[in-house]
Protein backbone atom coordinates (compact mmCIF):
# COMPACT_ATOMS: atom_id res chain seq x y z
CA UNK A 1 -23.92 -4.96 18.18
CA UNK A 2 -22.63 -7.50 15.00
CA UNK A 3 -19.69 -6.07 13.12
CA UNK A 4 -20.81 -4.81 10.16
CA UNK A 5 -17.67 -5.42 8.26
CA UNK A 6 -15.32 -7.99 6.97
CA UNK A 7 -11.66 -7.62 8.20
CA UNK A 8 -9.54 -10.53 7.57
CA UNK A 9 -9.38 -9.69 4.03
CA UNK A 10 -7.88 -7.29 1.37
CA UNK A 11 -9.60 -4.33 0.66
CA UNK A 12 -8.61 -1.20 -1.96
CA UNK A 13 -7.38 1.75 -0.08
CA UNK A 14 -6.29 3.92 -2.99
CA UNK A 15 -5.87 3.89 -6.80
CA UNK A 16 -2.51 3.32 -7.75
CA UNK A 17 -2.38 6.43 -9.41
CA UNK A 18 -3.77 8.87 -6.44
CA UNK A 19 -1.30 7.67 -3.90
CA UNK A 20 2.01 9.54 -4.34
CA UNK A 21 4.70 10.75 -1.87
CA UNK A 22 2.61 12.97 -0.27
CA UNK A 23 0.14 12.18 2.48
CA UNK A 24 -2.89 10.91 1.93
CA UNK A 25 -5.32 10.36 5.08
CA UNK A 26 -8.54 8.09 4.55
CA UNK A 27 -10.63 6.84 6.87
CA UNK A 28 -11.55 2.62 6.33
CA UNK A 29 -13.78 0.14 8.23
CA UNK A 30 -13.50 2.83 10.94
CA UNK A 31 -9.93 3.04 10.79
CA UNK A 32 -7.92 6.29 10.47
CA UNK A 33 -5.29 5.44 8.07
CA UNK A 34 -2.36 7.82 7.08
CA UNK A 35 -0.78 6.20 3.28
CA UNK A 36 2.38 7.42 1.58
CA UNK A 37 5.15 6.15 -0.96
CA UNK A 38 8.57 5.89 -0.13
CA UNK A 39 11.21 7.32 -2.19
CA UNK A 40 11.59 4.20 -3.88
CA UNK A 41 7.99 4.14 -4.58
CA UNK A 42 6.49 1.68 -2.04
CA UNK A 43 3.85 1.96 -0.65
CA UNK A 44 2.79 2.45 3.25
CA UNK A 45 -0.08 2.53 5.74
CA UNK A 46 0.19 3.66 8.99
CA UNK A 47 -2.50 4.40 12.01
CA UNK A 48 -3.23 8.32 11.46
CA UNK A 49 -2.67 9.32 14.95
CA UNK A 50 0.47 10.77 16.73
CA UNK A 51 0.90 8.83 20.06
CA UNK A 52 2.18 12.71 21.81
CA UNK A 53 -1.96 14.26 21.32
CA UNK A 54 -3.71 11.92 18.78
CA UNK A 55 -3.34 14.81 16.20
CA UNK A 56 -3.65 12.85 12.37
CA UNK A 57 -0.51 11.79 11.12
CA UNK A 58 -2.02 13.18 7.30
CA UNK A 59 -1.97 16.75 8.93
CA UNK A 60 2.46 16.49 9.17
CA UNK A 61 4.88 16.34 6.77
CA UNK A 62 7.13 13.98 4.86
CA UNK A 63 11.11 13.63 6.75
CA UNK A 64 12.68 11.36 3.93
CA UNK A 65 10.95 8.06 4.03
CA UNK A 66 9.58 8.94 8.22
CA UNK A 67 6.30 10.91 8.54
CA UNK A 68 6.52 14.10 11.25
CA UNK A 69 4.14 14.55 13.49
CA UNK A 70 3.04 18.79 12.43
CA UNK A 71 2.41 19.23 15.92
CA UNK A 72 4.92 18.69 17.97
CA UNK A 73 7.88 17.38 15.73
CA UNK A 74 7.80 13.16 16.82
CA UNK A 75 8.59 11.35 13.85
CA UNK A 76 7.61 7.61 12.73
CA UNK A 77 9.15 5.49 10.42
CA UNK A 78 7.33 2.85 7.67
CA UNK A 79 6.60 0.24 10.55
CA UNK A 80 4.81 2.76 12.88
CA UNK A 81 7.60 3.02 14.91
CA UNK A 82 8.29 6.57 16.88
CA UNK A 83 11.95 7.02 16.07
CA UNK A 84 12.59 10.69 17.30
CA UNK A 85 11.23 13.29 19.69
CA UNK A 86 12.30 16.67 19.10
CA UNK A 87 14.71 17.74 22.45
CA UNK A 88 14.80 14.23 23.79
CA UNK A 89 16.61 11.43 23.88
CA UNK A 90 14.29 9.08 25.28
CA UNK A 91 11.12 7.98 23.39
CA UNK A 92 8.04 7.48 25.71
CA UNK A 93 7.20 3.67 26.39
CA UNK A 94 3.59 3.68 23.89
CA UNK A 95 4.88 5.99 21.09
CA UNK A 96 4.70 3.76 18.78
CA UNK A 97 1.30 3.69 16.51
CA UNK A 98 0.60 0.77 13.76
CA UNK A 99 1.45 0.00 10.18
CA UNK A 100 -1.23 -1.87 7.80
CA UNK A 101 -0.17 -4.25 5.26
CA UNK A 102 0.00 -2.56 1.86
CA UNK A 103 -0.32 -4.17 -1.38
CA UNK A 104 0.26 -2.29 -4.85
CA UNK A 105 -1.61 -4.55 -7.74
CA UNK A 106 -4.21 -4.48 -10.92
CA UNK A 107 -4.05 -0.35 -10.65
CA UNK A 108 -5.04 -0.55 -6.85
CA UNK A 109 -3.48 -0.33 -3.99
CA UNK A 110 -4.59 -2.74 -0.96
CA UNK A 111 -4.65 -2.75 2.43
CA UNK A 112 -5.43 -5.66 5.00
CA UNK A 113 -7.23 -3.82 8.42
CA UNK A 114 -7.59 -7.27 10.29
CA UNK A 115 -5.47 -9.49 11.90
CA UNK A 116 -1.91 -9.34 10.14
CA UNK A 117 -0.92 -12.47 10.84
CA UNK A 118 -3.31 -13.92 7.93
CA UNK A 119 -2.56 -10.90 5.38
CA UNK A 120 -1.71 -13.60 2.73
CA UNK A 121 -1.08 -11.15 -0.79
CA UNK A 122 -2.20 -14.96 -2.52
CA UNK A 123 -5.62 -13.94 -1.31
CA UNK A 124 -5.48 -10.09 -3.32
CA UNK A 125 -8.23 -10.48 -6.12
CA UNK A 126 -6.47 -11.18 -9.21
CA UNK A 127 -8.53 -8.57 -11.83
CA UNK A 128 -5.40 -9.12 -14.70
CA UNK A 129 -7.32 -7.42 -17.44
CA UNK A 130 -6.22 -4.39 -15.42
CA UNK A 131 -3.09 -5.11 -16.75
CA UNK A 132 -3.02 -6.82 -19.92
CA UNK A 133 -2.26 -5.04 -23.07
CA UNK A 134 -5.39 -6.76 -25.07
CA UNK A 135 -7.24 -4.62 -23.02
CA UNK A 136 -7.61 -0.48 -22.56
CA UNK A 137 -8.06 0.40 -18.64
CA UNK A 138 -9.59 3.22 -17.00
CA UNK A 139 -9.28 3.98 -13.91
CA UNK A 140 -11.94 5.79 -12.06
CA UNK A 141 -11.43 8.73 -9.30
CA UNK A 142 -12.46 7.11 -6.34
CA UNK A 143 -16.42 8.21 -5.60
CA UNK A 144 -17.13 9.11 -1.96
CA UNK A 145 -20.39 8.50 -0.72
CA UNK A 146 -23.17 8.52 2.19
CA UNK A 147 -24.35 4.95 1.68
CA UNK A 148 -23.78 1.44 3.51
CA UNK A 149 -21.23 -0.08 1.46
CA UNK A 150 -23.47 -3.45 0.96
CA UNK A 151 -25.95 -1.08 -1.08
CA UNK A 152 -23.43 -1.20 -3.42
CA UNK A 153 -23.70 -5.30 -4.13
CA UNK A 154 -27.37 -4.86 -3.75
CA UNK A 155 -27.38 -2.31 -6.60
CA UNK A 156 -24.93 -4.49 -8.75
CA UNK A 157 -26.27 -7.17 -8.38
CA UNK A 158 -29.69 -5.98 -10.00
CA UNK A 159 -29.28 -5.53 -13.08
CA UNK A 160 -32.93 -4.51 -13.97
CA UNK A 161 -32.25 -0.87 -12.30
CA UNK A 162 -30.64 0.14 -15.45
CA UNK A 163 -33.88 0.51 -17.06
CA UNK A 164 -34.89 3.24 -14.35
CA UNK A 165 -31.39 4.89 -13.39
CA UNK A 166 -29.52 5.08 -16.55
CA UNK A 167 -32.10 5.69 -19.02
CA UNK A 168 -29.33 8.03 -21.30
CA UNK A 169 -26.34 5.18 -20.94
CA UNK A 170 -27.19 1.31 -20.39
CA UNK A 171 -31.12 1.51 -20.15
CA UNK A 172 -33.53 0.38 -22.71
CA UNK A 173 -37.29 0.27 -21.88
CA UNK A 174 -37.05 -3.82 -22.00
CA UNK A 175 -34.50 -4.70 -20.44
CA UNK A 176 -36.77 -4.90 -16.38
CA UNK A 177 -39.31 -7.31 -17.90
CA UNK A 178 -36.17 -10.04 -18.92
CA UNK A 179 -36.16 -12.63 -15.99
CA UNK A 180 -32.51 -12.85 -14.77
CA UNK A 181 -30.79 -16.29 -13.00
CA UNK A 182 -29.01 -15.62 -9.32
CA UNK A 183 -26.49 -18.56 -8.91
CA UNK A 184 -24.34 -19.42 -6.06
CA UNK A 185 -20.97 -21.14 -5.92
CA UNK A 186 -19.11 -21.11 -2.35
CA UNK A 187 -18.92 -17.46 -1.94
CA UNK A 188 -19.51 -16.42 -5.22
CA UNK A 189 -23.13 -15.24 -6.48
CA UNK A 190 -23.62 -14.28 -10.31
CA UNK A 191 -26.64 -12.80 -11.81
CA UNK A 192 -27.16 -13.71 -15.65
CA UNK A 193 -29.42 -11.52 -17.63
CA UNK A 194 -29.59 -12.11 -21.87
CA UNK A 195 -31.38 -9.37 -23.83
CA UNK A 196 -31.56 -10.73 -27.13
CA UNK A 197 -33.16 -9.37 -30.74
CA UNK A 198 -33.72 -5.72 -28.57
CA UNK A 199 -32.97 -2.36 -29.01
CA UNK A 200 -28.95 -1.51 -28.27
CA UNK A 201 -28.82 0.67 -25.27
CA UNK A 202 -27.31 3.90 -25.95
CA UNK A 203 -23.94 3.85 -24.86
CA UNK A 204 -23.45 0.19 -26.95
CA UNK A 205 -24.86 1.64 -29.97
CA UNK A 206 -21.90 4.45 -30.20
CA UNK A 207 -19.58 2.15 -29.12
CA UNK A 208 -20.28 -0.73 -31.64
CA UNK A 209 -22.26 1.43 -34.15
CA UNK A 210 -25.23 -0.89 -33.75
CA UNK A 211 -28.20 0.58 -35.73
CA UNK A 212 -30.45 -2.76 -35.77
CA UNK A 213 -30.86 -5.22 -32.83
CA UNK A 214 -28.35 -6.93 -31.18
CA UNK A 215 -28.16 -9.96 -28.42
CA UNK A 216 -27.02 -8.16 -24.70
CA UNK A 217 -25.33 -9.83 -21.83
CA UNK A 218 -25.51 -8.83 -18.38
CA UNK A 219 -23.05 -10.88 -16.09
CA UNK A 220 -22.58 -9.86 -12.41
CA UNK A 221 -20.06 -11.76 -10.18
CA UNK A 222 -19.65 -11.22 -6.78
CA UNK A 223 -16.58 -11.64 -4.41
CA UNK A 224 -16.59 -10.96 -0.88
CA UNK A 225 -16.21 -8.71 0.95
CA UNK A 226 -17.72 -6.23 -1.62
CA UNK A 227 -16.07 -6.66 -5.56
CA UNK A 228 -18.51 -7.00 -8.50
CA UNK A 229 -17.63 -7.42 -11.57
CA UNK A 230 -19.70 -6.73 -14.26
CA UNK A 231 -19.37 -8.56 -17.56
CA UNK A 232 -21.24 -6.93 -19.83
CA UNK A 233 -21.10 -5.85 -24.18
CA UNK A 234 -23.65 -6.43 -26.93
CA UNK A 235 -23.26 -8.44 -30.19
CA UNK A 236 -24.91 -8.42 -34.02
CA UNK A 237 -28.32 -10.63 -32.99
CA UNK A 238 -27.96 -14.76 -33.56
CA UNK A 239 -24.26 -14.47 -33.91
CA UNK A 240 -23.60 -16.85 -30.52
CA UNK A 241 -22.84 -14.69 -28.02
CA UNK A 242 -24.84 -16.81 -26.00
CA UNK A 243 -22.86 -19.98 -27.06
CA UNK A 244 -19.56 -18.19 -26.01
CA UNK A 245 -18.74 -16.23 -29.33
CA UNK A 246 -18.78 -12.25 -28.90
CA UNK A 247 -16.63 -11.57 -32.02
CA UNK A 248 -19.28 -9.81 -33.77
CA UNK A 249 -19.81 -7.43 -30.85
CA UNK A 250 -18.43 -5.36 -28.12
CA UNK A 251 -17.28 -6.86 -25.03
CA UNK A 252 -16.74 -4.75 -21.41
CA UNK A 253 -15.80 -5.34 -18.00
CA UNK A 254 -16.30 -3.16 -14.91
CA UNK A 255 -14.90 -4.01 -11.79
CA UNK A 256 -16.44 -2.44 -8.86
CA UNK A 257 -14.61 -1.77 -5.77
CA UNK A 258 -16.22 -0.71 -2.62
CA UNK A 259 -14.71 -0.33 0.91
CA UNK A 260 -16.26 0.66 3.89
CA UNK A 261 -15.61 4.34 5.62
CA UNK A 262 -17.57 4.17 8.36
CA UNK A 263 -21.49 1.48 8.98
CA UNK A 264 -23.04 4.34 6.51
CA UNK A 265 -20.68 6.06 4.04
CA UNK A 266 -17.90 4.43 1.60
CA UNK A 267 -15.44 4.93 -0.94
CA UNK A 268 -16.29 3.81 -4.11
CA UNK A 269 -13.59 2.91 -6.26
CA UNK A 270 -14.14 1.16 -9.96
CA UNK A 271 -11.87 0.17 -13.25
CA UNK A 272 -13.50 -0.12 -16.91
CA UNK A 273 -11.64 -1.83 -19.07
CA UNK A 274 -12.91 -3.19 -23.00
CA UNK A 275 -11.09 -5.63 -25.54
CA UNK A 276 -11.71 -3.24 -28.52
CA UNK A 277 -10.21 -0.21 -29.89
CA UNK A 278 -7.62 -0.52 -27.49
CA UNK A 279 -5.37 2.42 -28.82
CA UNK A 280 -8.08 4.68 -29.13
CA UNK A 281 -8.25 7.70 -26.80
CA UNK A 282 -11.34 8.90 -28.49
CA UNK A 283 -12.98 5.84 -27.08
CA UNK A 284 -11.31 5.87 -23.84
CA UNK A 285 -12.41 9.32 -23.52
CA UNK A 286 -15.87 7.94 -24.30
CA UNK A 287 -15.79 5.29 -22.29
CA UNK A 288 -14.84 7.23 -19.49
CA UNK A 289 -17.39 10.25 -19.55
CA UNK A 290 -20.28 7.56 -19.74
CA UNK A 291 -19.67 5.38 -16.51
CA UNK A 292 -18.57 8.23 -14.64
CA UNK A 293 -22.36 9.32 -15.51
CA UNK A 294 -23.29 6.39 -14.73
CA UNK A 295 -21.62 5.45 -11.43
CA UNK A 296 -22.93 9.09 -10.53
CA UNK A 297 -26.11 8.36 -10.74
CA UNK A 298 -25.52 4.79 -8.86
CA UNK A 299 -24.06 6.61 -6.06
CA UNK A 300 -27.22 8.65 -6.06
CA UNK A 301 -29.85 6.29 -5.81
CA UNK A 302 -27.27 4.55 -3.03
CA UNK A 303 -27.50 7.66 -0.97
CA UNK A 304 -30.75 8.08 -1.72
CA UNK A 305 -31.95 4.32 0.10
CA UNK A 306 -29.61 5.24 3.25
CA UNK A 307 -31.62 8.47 3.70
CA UNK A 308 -34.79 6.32 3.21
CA UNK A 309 -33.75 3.59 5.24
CA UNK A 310 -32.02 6.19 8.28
CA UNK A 311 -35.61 7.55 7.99
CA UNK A 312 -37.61 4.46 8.28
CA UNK A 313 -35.96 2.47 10.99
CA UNK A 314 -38.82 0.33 12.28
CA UNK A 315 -40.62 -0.32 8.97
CA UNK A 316 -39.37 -4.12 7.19
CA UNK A 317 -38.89 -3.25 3.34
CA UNK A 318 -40.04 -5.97 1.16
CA UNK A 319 -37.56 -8.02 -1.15
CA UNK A 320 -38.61 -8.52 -5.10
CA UNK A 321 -37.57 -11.13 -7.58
CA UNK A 322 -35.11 -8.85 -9.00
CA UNK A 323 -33.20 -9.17 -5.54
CA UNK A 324 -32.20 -12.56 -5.62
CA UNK A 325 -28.51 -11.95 -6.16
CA UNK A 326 -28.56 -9.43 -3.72
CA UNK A 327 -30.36 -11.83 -0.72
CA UNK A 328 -26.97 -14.48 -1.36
CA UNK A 329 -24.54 -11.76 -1.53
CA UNK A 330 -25.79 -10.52 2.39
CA UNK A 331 -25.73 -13.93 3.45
CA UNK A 332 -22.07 -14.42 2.23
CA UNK A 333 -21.17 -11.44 4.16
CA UNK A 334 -23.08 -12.20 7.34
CA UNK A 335 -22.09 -15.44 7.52
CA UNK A 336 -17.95 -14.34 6.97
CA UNK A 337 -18.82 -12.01 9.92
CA UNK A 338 -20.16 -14.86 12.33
CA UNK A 339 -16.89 -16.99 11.53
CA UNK A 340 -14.74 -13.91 12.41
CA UNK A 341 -17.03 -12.79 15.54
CA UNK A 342 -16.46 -16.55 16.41
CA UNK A 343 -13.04 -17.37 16.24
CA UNK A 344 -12.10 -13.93 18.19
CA UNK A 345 -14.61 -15.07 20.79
CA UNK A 346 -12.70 -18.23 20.89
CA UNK A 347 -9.14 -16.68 21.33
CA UNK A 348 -10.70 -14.38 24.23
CA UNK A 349 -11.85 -17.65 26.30
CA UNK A 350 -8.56 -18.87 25.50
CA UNK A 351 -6.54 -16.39 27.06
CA UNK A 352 -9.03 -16.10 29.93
């Protein structure tokens, strides 16, 4: 059976925010993984599994920086080694468990799940709007959900959906019948869409205060293993968005996050940040109550085609025009998953 996932790579395990000194057990790319800060806030990822019964690690308790097994009392420190056993002097030969790399940056934190030995933090997607103070950030609660984590791309990376699934935020009537452009650069795919002289969709027109039309980007860019980002705002019509120019507009960026649970569910996990009104909570608080309606109903439809598609096993579904972007974006992935399945085939016959 092909891997399904990409490992040599740096995926989010957490929002900064959610991870605190308590324990926090997730599952990822199959992986139980037990996360933590230590008391000088770093963070750390360990394999959520006591080496005495296999009980998680998440189920114990904090000892200082160690983590205690709530079973039996064995405790492991921040490399996953087992440091004490509770009436015994001798630790067992196999106690120890393993640690993850950790990375804390751009409001995420990130873990590598593949070979460590490669876990370059160079190689950590560099999303610095997160950060900068010309732009307001949100950061989304992480969205759980029953659906193959590529859906995701596939869903991104269409941008005529919005038309269908979004009808009360982002959709406007016209927007399917636009022809959009799937380009592909190395391992990058974008989708370009430009609405222009149309309606504002709803959730531009209280943002900007459009009341006549306006000229509409759509710009999706994908980055393997699974982070799109969505460039997307709306302008006053013929003032050259189009040329470059969006100072007569509204201009937004969503980056979308998604890492693997298991082959069929995910964790979803998304920033929104916007270069206007940056001090304004009334906006944030706007901004915030729309695309969590909106990733809602994404994560809908995404459950909705796993149930279809767990249901249909032996019946082909048919690809449209729309799914261009989409088409690239699997073959990045597939092909990164031959190159890995290959080189650890090649280290096996090595060894041998």
């Amino acid at each position: 059976m092909t891997e399904p996932f990409i490992r040599n790579c740096w995926y989010v395990a957490a929002t900064a925010p959610e991870l605190g000194q308590s324990l926090l057990g997730r599952t990822l790319l199959d992986q139980p993984v037990v996360m933590y800060r230590r008391e000088d806030g770093t963070p750390v990822a360990l394999e959520d599994r006591c080496a005495h019964r296999f009980l998680p690690l998440s189920q114990g308790y904090r000892v200082g920086d160690r983590v205690q097994c709530g079973y039996h009392g064995m405790e492991y420190d921040c490399t996953g080694t087992c440091v004490h056993v509770p009436g015994q002097k001798s630790i067992p030969k196999g106690s120890d468990i393993r640690s993850f790399p950790l990375v804390e940056k751009s409001k995420f934190v990130w873990i590598w799940l593949g070979d460590t030995a490669l876990a370059d933090e160079s190689l950590v997607p560099d999303i610095w709007r997160n950060d900068d103070a010309g732009w307001a950030c949100v950061v989304g609660d992480p969205m759980y959900m029953k659906g193959d984590y590529r859906l995701v791309a596939d869903n991104l990376l269409d941008p005529s959906h919005v038309s269908f699934v979004h009808r009360s935020t982002l959709g406007t009537d016209d927007v399917a019948e636009i022809p959009q452009i799937a380009a592909q650069e190395g391992t990058v795919v974008t989708v370009t869409r430009w609405i222009l002289d149309r309606p504002a969709a709803p959730v531009y027109a209280k943002l900007g205060g459009f009341t006549d039309n306006v000229d509409r980007w759509q710009i999706m860019t994908f980055n393997p293993p699974s982070m799109v980002e969505v460039d997307m705002g709306s302008c006053v019509t013929g003032t050259g968005a189009t040329e470059g120019d969006r100072s007569q507009g509204i201009e937004l960026r969503a980056y979308n996050l998604v890492t693997p649970e298991t082959a069929q569910s995910s964790w979803y996990f998304w920033t929104h940040v916007r270069n206007f009104s940056v001090d304004d909570q009334a906006v944030t608080d706007m901004v915030r109550r729309n695309f969590v309606e909106t990733f809602t109903e994404d994560v809908a439809v995404i459950e909705g085609v796993q149930a279809g598609l767990n249901r249909y096993p032996d019946i082909p579904t048919v690809n449209l025009a729309v799914d261009g972007g989409a088409i690239r974006a699997r073959r990045v992935i597939d092909d990164i998953i031959a190159e890995e399945e290959a080189g650890r085939s090649s280290r096996t016959r090595a060894a041998e």
